[in-house]
Protein backbone atom coordinates (compact mmCIF):
# COMPACT_ATOMS: atom_id res chain seq x y z
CA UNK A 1 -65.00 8.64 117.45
CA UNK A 2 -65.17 5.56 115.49
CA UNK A 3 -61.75 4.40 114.34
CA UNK A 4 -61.57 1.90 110.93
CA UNK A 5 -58.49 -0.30 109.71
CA UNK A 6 -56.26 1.43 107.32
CA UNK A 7 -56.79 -0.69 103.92
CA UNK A 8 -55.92 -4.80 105.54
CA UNK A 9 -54.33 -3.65 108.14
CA UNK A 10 -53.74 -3.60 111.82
CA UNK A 11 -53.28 0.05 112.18
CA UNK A 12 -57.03 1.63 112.74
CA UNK A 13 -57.53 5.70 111.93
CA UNK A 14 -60.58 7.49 112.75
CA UNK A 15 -62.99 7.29 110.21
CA UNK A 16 -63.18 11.89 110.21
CA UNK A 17 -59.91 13.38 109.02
CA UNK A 18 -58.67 17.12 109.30
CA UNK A 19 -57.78 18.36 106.20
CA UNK A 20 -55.56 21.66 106.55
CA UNK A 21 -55.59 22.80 102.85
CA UNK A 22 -56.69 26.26 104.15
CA UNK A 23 -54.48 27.21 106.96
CA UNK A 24 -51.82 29.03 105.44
CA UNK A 25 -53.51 32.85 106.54
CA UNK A 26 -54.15 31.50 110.24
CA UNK A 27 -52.30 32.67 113.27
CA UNK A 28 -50.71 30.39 115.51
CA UNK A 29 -53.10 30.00 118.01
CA UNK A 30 -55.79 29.54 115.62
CA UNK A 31 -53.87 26.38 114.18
CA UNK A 32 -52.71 25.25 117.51
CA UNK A 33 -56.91 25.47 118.62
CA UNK A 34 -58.55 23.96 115.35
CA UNK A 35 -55.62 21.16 115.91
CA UNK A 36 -56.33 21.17 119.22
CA UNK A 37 -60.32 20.47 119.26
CA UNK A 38 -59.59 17.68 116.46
CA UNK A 39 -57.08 16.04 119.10
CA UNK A 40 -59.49 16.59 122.39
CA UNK A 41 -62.24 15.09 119.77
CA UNK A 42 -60.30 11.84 118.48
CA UNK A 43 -59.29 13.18 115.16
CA UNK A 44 -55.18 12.28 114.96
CA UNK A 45 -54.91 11.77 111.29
CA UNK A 46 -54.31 15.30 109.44
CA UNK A 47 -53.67 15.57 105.79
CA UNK A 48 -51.76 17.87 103.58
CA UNK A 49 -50.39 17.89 100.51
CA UNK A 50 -47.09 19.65 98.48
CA UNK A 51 -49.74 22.00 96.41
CA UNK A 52 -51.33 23.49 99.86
CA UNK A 53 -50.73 26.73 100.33
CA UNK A 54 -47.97 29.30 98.74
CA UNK A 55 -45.21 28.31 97.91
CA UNK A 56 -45.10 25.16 97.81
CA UNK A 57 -45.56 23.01 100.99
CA UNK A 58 -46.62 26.59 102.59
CA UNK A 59 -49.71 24.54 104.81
CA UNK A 60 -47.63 22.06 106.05
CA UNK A 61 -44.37 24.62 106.84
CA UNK A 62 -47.94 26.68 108.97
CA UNK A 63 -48.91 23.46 110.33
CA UNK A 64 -44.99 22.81 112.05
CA UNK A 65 -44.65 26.24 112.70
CA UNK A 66 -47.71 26.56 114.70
CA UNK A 67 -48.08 23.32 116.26
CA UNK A 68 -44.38 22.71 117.34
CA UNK A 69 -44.65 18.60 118.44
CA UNK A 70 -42.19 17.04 120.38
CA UNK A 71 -40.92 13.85 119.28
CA UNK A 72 -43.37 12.17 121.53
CA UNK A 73 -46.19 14.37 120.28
CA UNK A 74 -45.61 13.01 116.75
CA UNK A 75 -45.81 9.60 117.22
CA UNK A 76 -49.26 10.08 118.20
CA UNK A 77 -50.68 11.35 115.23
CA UNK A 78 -50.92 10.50 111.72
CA UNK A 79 -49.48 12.81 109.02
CA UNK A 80 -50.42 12.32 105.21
CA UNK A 81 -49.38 14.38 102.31
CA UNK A 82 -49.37 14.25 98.73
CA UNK A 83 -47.78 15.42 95.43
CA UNK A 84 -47.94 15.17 91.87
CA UNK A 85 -49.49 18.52 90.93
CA UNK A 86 -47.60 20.96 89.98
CA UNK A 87 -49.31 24.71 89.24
CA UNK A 88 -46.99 26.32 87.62
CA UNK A 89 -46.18 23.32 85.02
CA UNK A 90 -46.14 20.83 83.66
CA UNK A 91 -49.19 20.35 85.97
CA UNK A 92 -48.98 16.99 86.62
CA UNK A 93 -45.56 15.08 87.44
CA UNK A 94 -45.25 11.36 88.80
CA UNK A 95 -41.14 10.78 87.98
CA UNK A 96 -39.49 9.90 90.82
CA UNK A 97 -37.63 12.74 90.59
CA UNK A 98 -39.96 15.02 91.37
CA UNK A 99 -41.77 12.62 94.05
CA UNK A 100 -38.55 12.05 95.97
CA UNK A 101 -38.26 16.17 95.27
CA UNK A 102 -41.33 16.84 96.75
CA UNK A 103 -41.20 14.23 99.68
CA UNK A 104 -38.06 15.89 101.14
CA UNK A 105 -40.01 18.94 100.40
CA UNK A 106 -42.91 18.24 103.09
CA UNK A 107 -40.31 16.49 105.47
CA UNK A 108 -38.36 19.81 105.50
CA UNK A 109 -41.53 21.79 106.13
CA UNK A 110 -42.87 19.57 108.69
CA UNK A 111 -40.29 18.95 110.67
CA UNK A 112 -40.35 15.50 110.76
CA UNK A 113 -38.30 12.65 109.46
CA UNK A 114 -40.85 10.47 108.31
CA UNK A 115 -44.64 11.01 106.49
CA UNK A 116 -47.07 7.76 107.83
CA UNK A 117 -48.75 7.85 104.48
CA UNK A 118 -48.01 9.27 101.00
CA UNK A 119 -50.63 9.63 97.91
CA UNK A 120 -49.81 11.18 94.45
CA UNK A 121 -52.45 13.45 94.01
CA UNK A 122 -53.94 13.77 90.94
CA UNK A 123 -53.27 10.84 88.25
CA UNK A 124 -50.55 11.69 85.68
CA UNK A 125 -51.36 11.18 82.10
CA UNK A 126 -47.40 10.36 81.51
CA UNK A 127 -46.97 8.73 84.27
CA UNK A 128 -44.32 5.91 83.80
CA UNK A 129 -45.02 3.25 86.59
CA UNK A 130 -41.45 1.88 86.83
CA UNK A 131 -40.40 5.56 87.59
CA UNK A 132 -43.33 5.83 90.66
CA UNK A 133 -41.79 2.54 91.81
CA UNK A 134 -38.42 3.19 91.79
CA UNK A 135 -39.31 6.20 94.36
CA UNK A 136 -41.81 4.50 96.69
CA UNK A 137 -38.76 1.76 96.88
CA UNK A 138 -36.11 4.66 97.70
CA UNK A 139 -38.45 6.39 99.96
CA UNK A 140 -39.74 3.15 102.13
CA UNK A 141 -36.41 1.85 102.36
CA UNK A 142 -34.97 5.04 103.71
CA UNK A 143 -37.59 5.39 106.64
CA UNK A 144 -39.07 8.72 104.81
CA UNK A 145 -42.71 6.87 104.08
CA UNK A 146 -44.19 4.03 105.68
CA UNK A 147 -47.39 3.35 103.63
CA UNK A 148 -48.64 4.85 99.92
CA UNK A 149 -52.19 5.70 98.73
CA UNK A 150 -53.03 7.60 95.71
CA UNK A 151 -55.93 10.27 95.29
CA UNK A 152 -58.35 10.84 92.37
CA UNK A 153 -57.46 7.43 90.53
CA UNK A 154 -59.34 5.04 88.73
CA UNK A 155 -59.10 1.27 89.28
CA UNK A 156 -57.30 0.69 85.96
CA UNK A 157 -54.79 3.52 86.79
CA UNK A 158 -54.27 1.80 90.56
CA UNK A 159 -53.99 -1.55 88.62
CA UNK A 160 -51.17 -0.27 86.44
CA UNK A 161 -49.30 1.38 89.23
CA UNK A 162 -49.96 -2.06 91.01
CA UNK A 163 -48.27 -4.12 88.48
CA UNK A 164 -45.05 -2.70 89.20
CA UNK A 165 -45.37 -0.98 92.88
CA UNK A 166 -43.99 -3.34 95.30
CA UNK A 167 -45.59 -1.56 98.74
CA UNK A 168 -49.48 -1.83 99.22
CA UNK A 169 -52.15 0.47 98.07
CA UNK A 170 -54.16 1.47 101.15
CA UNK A 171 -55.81 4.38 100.25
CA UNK A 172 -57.84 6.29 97.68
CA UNK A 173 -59.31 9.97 98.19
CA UNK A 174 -61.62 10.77 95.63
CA UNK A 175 -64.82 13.55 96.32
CA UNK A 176 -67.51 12.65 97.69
CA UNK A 177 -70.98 13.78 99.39
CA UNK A 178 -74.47 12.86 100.13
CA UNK A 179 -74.94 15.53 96.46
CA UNK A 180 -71.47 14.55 94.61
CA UNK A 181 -71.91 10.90 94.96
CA UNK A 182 -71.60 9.12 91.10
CA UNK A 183 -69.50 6.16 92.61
CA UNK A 184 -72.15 4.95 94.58
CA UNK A 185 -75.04 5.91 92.47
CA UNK A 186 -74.35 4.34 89.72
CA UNK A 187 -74.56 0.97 91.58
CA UNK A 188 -77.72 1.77 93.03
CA UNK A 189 -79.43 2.57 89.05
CA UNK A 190 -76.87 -0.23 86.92
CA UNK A 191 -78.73 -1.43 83.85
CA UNK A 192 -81.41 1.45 83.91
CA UNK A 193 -80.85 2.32 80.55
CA UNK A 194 -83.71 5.07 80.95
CA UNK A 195 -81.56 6.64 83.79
CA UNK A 196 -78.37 9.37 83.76
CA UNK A 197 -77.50 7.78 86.84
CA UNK A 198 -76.86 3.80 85.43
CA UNK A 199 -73.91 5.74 83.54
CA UNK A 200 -70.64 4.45 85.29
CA UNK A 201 -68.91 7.61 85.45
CA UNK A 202 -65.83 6.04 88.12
CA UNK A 203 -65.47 2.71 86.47
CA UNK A 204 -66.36 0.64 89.46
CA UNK A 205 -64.03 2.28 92.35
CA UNK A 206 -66.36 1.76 95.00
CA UNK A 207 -66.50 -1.72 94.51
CA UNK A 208 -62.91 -1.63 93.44
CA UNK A 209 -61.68 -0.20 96.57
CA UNK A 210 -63.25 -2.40 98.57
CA UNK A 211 -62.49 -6.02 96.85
CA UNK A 212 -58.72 -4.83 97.18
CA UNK A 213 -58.73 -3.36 100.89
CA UNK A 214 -58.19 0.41 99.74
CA UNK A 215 -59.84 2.64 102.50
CA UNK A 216 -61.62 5.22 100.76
CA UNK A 217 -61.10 8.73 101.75
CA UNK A 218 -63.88 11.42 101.00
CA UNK A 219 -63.30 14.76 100.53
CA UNK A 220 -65.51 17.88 99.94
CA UNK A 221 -67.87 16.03 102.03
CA UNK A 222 -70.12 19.02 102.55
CA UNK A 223 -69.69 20.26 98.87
CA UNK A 224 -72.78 20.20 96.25
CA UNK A 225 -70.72 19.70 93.22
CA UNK A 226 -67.27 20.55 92.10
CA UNK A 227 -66.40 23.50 94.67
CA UNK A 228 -69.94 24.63 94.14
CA UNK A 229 -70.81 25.91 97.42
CA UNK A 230 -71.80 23.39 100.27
CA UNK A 231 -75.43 22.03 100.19
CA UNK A 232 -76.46 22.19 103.95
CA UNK A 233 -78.58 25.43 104.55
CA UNK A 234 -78.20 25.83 100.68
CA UNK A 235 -81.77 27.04 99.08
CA UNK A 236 -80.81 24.77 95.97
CA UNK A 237 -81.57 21.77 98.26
CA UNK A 238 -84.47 22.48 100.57
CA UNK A 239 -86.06 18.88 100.56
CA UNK A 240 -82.22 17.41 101.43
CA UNK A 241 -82.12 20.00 103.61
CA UNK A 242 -85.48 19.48 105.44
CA UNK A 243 -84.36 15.96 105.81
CA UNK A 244 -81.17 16.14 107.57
CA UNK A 245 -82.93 18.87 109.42
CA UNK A 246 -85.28 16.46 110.82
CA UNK A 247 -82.74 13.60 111.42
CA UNK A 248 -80.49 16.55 113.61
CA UNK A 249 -83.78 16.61 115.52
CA UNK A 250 -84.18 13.29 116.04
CA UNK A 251 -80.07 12.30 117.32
CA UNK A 252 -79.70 15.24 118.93
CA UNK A 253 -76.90 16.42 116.35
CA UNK A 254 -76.04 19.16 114.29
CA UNK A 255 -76.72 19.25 110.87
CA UNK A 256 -73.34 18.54 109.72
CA UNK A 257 -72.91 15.47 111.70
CA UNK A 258 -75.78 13.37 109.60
CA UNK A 259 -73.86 14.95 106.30
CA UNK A 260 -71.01 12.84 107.72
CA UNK A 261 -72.62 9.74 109.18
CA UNK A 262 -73.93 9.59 105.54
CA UNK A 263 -70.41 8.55 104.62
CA UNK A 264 -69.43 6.58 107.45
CA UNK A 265 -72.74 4.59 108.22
CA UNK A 266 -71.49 3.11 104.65
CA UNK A 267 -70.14 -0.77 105.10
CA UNK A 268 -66.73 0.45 102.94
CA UNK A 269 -65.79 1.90 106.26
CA UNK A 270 -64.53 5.01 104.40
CA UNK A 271 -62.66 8.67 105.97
CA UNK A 272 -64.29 11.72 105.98
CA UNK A 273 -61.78 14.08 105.23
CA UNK A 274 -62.93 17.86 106.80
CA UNK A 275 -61.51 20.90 104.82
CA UNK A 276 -62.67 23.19 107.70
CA UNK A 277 -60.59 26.19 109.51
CA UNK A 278 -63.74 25.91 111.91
CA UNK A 279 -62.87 24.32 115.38
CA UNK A 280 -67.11 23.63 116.27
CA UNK A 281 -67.70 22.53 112.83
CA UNK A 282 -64.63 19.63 113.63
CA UNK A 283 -66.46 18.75 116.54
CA UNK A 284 -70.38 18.60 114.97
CA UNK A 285 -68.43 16.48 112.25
CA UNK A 286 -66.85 14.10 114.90
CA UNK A 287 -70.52 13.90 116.41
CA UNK A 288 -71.72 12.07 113.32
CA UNK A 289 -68.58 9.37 113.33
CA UNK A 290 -70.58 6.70 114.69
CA UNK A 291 -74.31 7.66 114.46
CA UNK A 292 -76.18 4.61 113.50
CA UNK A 293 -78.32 5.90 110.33
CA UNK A 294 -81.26 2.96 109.20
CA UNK A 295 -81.10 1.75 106.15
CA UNK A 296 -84.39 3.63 105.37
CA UNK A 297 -82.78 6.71 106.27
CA UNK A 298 -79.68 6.60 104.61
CA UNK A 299 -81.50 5.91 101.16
CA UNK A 300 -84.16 8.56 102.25
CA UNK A 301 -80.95 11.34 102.28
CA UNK A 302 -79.98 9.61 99.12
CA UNK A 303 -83.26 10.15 97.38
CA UNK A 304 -83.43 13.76 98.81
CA UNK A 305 -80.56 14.82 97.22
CA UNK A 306 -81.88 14.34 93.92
CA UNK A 307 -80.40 10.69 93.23
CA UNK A 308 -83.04 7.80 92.13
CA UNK A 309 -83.86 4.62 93.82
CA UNK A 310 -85.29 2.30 91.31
């Protein structure tokens, strides 16, 4: 397992996450084992978020329940949640009401007394800056968060929350996947007019991210589009798929690993974040942390999944 600096700095995470969105209908011992083979595999970063899970903060009360760690236990891993959406209204809420609200929230269900890294979710349309600051102050200087991301944002909406947020930016999880990949394609076709592809669709964030030390964090990294089905086996894709067939063959992986050493071979040093309930597909993720894709072949996947290179 390759581990990667958080943003600038001297803390490293592994560079595949486990993402527990979809635990809330598990047993016990099916949590405790899918935690369990991310542990034995180097995976100690698991994310949540307020929204997982019903009611509210339902995964992460699963995850405590299930797991039971010892105060020892816990300062091994990392645990990051978010908030800021809302379901049943007004969908989308950045006051620091509602953030220092939903922070105690996920404390309370995880039985802790401190998250290692907080992002707010989705962006706000109304959000009010000075409010988001006022909480990431309250919440840092009370030992309840020790580092803040965000999830979904744009660089001008990081830049505005940056202006008046006093803690660093360190992370940024936004979708992505060797088919769902518009932040880095755009780069690869700017100023081909004649091409879909030169359109900037993410304003830069790729580059963004990594001029200002913001580790990117990918999610749906298996997904085709928009929570369209995943593309490996998929019929829709059958020249990806023969690809990444043939590169299993040739490292001695599983499919899914060269899915995921398509994000991490990339020099942003991004986290693949794994929505899986799966324990062996946790471990053929892991096996593609540090496979050393070619240039050739990383552009070759590219190409495959439908994406031009000029």
């Amino acid at each position: 397992m390759r581990r990667v600096p958080l943003s600038d700095s001297d803390v490293t995470v592994p560079n595949v996450v486990l993402g527990l969105m979809r635990i809330q209908d598990k047993t016990d011992e099916e949590i405790r084992t899918l935690v369990g083979t991310a542990l034995d595999n180097g995976i100690d970063f698991f994310d949540h978020a307020d929204v997982y899970g019903t009611p509210e903060h339902g995964c992460e009360r699963r995850f405590a329940e299930a797991t039971r760690l010892s105060p020892a236990q816990r300062a091994e891993i990392v645990l990051q949640t978010k908030c800021g959406i809302v379901r049943s209204g007004p969908y989308f809420d950045f006051s620091a009401q509602h953030i220092l609200e939903s922070v105690d929230g996920s404390l309370d269900a995880l039985g802790t007394d401190y998250i290692d890294i907080l992002l707010l979710h989705r962006p706000d349309a109304l959000v009010e800056p000075e409010e988001v600051a006022e909480a990431f102050d309250a919440l840092h200087a009370a030992g309840k968060v020790r580092a803040f991301g965000v999830s979904n944002h744009t660089p001008g909406q990081i830049d505005l929350l940056r202006r008046y947020v006093r803690q660093p930016i360190v992370a940024n999880q936004v979708q992505l996947s060797i088919t769902h990949a518009p932040l880095v394609a755009h780069g690869v076709a700017a100023n081909m007019a004649g091409l879909n592809q030169s359109v900037d669709r993410d304003n830069g964030m790729l580059d963004y991210c990594r001029l200002h030390d913001i580790t990117i964090q990918a999610w749906s990294p298996l997904q085709a589009g928009f929570f369209t089905g995943p593309f490996l086996g998929s019929p829709e894709y059958p020249e990806l798929n023969a690809v990444i067939d043939r590169l299993a063959a040739r490292y001695g992986v599983p499919p899914l690993a060269i899915a995921t050493a398509w994000i991490t071979r990339h020099p942003a040093r991004m986290q693949v974040v794994l929505g899986t309930t799966t324990p062996q597909r946790v471990a053929d993720a892991v096996a593609g942390s540090d496979l050393p894709l070619t240039r050739a072949e990383w552009y070759e996947l590219f190409r495959a999944a439908g994406y031009a290179v000029p």
